[in-house]
C-alpha atoms as a PDB file:
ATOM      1  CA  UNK A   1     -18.790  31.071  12.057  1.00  0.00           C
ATOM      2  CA  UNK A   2     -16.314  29.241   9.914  1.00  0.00           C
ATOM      3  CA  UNK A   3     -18.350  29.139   6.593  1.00  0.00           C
ATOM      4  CA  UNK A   4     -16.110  28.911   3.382  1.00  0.00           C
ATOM      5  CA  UNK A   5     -12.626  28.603   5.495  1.00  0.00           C
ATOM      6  CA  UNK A   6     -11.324  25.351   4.731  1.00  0.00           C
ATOM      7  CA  UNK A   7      -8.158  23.845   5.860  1.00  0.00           C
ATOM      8  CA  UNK A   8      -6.237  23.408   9.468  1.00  0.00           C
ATOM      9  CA  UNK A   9      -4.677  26.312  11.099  1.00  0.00           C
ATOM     10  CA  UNK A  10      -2.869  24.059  13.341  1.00  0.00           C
ATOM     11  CA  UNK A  11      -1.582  26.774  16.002  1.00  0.00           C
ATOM     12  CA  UNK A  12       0.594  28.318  13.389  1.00  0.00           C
ATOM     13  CA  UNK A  13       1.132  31.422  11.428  1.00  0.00           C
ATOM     14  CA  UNK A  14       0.642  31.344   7.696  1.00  0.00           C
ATOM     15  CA  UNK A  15       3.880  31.652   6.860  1.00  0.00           C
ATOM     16  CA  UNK A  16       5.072  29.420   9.133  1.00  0.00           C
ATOM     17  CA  UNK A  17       2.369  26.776   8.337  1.00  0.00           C
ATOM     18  CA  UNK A  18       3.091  27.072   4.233  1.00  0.00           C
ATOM     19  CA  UNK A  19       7.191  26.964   5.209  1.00  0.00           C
ATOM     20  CA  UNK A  20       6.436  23.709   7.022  1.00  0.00           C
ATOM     21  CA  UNK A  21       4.058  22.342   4.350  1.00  0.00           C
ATOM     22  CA  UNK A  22       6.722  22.936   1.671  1.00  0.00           C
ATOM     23  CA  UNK A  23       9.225  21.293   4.106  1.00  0.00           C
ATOM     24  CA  UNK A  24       6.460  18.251   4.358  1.00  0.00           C
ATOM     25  CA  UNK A  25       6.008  18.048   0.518  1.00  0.00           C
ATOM     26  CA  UNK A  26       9.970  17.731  -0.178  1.00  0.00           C
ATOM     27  CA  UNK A  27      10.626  15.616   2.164  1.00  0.00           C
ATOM     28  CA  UNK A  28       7.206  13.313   1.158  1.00  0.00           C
ATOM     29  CA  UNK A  29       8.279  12.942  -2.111  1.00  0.00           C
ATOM     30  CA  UNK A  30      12.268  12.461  -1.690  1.00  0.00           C
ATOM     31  CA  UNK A  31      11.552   9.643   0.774  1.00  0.00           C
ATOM     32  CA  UNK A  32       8.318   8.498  -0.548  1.00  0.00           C
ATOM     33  CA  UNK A  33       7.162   7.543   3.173  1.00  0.00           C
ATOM     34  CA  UNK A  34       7.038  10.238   6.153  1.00  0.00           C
ATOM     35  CA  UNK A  35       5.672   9.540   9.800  1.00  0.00           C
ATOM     36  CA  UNK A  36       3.495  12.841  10.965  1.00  0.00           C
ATOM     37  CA  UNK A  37       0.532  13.620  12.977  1.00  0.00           C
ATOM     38  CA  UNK A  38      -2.806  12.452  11.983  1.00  0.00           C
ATOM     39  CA  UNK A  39      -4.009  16.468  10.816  1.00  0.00           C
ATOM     40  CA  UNK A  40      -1.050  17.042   9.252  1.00  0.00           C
ATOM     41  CA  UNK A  41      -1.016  14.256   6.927  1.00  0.00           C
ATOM     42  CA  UNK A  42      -4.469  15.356   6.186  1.00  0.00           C
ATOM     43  CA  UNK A  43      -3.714  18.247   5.392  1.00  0.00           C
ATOM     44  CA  UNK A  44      -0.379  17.348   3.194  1.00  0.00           C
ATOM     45  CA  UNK A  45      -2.194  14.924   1.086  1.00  0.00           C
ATOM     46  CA  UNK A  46      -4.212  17.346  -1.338  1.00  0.00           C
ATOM     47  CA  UNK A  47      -0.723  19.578  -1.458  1.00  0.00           C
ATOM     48  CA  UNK A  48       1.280  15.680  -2.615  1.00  0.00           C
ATOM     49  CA  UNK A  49      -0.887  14.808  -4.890  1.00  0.00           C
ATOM     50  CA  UNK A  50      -1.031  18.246  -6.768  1.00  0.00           C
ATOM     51  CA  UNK A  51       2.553  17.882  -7.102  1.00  0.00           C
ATOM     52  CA  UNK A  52       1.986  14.666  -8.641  1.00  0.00           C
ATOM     53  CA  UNK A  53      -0.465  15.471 -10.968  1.00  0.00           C
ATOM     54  CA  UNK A  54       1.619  18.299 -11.769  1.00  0.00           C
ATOM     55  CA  UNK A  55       4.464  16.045 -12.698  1.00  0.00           C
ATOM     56  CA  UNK A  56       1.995  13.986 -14.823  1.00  0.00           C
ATOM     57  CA  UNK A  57       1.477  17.137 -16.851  1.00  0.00           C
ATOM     58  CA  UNK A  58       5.708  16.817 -17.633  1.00  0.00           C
ATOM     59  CA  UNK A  59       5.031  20.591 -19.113  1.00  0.00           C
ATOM     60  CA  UNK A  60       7.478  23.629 -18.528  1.00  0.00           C
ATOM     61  CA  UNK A  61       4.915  25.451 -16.837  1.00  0.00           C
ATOM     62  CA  UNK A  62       4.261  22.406 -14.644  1.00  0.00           C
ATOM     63  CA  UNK A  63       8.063  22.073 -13.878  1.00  0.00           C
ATOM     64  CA  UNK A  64       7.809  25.888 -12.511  1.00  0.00           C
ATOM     65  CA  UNK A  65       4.792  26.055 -10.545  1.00  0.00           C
ATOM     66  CA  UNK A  66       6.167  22.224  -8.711  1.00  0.00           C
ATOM     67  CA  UNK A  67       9.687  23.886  -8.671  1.00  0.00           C
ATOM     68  CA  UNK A  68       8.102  27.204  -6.726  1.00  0.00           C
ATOM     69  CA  UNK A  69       6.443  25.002  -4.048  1.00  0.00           C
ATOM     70  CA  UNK A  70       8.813  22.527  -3.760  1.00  0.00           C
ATOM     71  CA  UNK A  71      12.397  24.118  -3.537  1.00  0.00           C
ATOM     72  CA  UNK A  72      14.503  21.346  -4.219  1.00  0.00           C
ATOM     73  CA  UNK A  73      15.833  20.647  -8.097  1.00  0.00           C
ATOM     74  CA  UNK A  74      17.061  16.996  -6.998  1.00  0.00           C
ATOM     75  CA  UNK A  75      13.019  16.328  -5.634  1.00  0.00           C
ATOM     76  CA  UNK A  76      11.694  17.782  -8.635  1.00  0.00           C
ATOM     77  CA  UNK A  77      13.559  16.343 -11.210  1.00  0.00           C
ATOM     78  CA  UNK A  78      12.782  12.844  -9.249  1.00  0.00           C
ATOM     79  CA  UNK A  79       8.850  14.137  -9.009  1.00  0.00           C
ATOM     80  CA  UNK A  80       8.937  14.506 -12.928  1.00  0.00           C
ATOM     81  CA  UNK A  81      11.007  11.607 -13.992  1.00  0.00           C
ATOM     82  CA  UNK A  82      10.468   8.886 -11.513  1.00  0.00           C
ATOM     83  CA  UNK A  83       7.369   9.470  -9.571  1.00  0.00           C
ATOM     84  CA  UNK A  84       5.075  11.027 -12.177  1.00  0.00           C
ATOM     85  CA  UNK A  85       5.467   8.494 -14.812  1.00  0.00           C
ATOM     86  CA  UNK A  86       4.733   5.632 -12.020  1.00  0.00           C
ATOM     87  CA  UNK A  87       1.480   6.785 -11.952  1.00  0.00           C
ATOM     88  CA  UNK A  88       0.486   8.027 -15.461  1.00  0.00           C
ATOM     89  CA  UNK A  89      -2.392   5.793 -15.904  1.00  0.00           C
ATOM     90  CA  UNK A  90      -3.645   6.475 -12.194  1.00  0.00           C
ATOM     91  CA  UNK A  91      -6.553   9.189 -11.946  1.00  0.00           C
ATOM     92  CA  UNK A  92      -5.876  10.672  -8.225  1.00  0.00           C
ATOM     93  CA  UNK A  93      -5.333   9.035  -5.011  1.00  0.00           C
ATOM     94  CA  UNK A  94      -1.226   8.243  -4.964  1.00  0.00           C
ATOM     95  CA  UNK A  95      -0.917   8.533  -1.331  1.00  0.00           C
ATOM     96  CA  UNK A  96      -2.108   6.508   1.785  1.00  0.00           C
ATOM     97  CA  UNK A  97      -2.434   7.319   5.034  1.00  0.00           C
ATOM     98  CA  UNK A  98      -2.242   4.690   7.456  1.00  0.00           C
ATOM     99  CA  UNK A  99      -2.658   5.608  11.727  1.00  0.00           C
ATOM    100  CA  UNK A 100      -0.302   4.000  13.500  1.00  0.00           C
ATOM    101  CA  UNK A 101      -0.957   5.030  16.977  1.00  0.00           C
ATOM    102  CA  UNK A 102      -0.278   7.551  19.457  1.00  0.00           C
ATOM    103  CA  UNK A 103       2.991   9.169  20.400  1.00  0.00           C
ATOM    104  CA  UNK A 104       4.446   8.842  23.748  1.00  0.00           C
ATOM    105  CA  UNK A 105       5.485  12.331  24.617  1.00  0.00           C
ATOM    106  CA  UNK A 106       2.425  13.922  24.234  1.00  0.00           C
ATOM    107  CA  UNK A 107      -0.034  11.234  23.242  1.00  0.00           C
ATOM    108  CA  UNK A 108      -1.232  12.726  19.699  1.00  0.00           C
ATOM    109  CA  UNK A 109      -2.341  10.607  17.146  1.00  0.00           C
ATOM    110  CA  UNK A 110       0.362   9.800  14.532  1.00  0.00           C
ATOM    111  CA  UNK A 111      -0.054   8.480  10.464  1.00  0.00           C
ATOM    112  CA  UNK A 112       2.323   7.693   8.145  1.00  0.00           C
ATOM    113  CA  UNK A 113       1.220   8.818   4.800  1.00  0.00           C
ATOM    114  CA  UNK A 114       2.824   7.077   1.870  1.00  0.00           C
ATOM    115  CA  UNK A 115       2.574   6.671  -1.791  1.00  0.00           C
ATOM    116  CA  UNK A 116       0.585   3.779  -3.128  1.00  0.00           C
ATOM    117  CA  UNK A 117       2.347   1.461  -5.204  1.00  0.00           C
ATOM    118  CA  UNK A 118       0.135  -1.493  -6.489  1.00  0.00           C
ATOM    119  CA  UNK A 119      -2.322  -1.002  -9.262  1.00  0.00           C
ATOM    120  CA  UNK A 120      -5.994  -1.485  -8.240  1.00  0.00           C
ATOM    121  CA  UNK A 121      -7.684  -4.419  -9.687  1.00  0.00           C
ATOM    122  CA  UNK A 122     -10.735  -6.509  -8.872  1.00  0.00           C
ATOM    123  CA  UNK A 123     -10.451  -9.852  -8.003  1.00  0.00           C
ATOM    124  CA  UNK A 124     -11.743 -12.341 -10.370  1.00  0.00           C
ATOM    125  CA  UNK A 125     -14.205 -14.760  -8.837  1.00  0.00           C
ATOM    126  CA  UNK A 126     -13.369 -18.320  -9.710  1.00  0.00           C
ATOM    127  CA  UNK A 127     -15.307 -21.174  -9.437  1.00  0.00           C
ATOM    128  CA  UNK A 128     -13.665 -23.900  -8.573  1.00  0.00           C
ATOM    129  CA  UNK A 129     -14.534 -27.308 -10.395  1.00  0.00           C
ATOM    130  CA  UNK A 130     -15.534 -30.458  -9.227  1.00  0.00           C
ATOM    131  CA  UNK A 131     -12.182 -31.692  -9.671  1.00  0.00           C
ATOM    132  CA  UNK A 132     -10.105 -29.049  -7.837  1.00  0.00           C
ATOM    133  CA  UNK A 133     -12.969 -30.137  -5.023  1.00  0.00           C
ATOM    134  CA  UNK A 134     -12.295 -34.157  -4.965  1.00  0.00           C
ATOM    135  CA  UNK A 135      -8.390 -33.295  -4.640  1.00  0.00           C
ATOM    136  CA  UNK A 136      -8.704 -30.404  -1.726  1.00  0.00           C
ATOM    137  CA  UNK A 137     -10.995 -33.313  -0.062  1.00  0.00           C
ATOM    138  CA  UNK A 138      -8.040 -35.983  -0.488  1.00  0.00           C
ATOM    139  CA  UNK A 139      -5.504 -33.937   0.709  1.00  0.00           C
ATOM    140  CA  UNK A 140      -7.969 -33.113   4.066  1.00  0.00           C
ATOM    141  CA  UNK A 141      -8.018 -37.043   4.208  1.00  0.00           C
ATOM    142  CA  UNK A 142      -4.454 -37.119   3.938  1.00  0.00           C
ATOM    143  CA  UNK A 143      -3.913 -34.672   6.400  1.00  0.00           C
ATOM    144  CA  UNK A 144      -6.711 -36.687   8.969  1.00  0.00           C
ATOM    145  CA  UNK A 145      -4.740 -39.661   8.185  1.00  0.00           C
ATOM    146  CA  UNK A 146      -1.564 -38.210   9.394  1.00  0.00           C
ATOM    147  CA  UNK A 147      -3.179 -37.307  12.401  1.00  0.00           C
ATOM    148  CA  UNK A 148      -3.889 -40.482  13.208  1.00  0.00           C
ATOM    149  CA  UNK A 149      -1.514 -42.271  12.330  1.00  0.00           C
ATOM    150  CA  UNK A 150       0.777 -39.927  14.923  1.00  0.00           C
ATOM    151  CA  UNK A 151      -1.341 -40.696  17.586  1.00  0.00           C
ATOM    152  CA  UNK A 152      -1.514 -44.474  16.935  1.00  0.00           C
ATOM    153  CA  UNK A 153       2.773 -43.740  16.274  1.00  0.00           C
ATOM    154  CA  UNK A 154       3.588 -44.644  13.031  1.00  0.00           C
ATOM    155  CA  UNK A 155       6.088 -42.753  11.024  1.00  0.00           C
ATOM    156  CA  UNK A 156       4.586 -40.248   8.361  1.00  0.00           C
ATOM    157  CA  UNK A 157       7.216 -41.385   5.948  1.00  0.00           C
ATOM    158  CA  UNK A 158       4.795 -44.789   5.376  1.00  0.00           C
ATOM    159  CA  UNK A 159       1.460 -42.337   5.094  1.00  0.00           C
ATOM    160  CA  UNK A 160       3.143 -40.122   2.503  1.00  0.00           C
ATOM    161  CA  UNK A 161       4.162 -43.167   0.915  1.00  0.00           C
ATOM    162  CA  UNK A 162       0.431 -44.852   0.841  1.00  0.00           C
ATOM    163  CA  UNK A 163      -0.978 -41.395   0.011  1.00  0.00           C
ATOM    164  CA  UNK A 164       1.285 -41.038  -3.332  1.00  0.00           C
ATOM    165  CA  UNK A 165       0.210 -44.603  -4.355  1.00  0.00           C
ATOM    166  CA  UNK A 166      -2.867 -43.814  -3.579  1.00  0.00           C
ATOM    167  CA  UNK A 167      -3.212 -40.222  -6.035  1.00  0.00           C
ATOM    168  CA  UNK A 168      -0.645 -42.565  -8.452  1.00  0.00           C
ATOM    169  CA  UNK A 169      -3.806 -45.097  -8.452  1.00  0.00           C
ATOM    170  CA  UNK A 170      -6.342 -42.444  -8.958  1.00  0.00           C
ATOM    171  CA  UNK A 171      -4.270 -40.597 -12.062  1.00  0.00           C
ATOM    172  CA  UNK A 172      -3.785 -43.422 -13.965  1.00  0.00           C
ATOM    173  CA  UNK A 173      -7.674 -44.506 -13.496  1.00  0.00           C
ATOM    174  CA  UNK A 174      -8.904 -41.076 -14.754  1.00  0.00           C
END
């Protein structure tokens, strides 16, 4: 049984599999956007976001543990300067992975895993007044009246026209 063994083995060595994971991490966060298979991004997001939080520390021990994993001095200074600070008030979850499909050769499922870039917020829910009501009404009316009015032919030029008279007429009474 595989009790207390987490994490993929997928069909490789250990050194091989951390080798390519280091690969997968440098190349994540240099292009901010890699394509992969669906296990493997699983399996690189906990390792990306490490990294990150690592370069929200901004520490010198931080800069050496990132700098042992990742390999590259170009991706960590950009980890520490550019990425890190992007998401200082973010707690966790800077990547995405979205599934894209499967690949023709050999028909596995592939992701792209990313890094998030929009802030989270909750919508606001707004009520709309009785006013914003009477005008999305009058321009459905408008919009019925154009309708007709190419059926029956005439030009919309002369409905726009008795439309803006119209809402002229109607601002100057309220």
């Amino acid at each position: 049984m595989r009790h207390n063994k987490a994490g993929r083995r997928l069909g490789r060595t250990t050194s091989h599999r951390t080798a390519m994971f280091r690969n997968m991490v440098t190349s994540f966060l240099k292009h901010e956007r890699i394509t992969t298979t669906d296990a493997k991004a699983k399996e690189l997001r906990p390792i990306a976001e490490k990294m990150i939080t690592l370069g929200k520390k901004g520490d010198l021990s931080a800069v050496r543990q990132a700098a042992s994993f990742i390999r590259d001095k170009k991706v960590v200074t950009k980890l520490f300067s550019v990425i890190a600070p992007r998401y200082k008030q973010r707690d966790g979850g800077y990547t995405r992975i979205i599934k894209i499909g499967q690949r023709l050769g050999d028909s596995s499922p592939v992701s792209v895993i990313e890094l998030v870039e929009e802030e989270i917020r909750k919508k606001e829910v707004k009520k709309k007044t009785t006013k914003e009501v009477s005008e999305i009404s009058q321009q459905q009316q408008a919009t019925g009246q154009i309708l007709e009015s190419q059926v029956s032919g005439e030009t919309t030029d002369s409905i726009s026209e008795n439309i803006s008279a119209e809402s002229s007429e109607e601002s100057k009474t309220e």
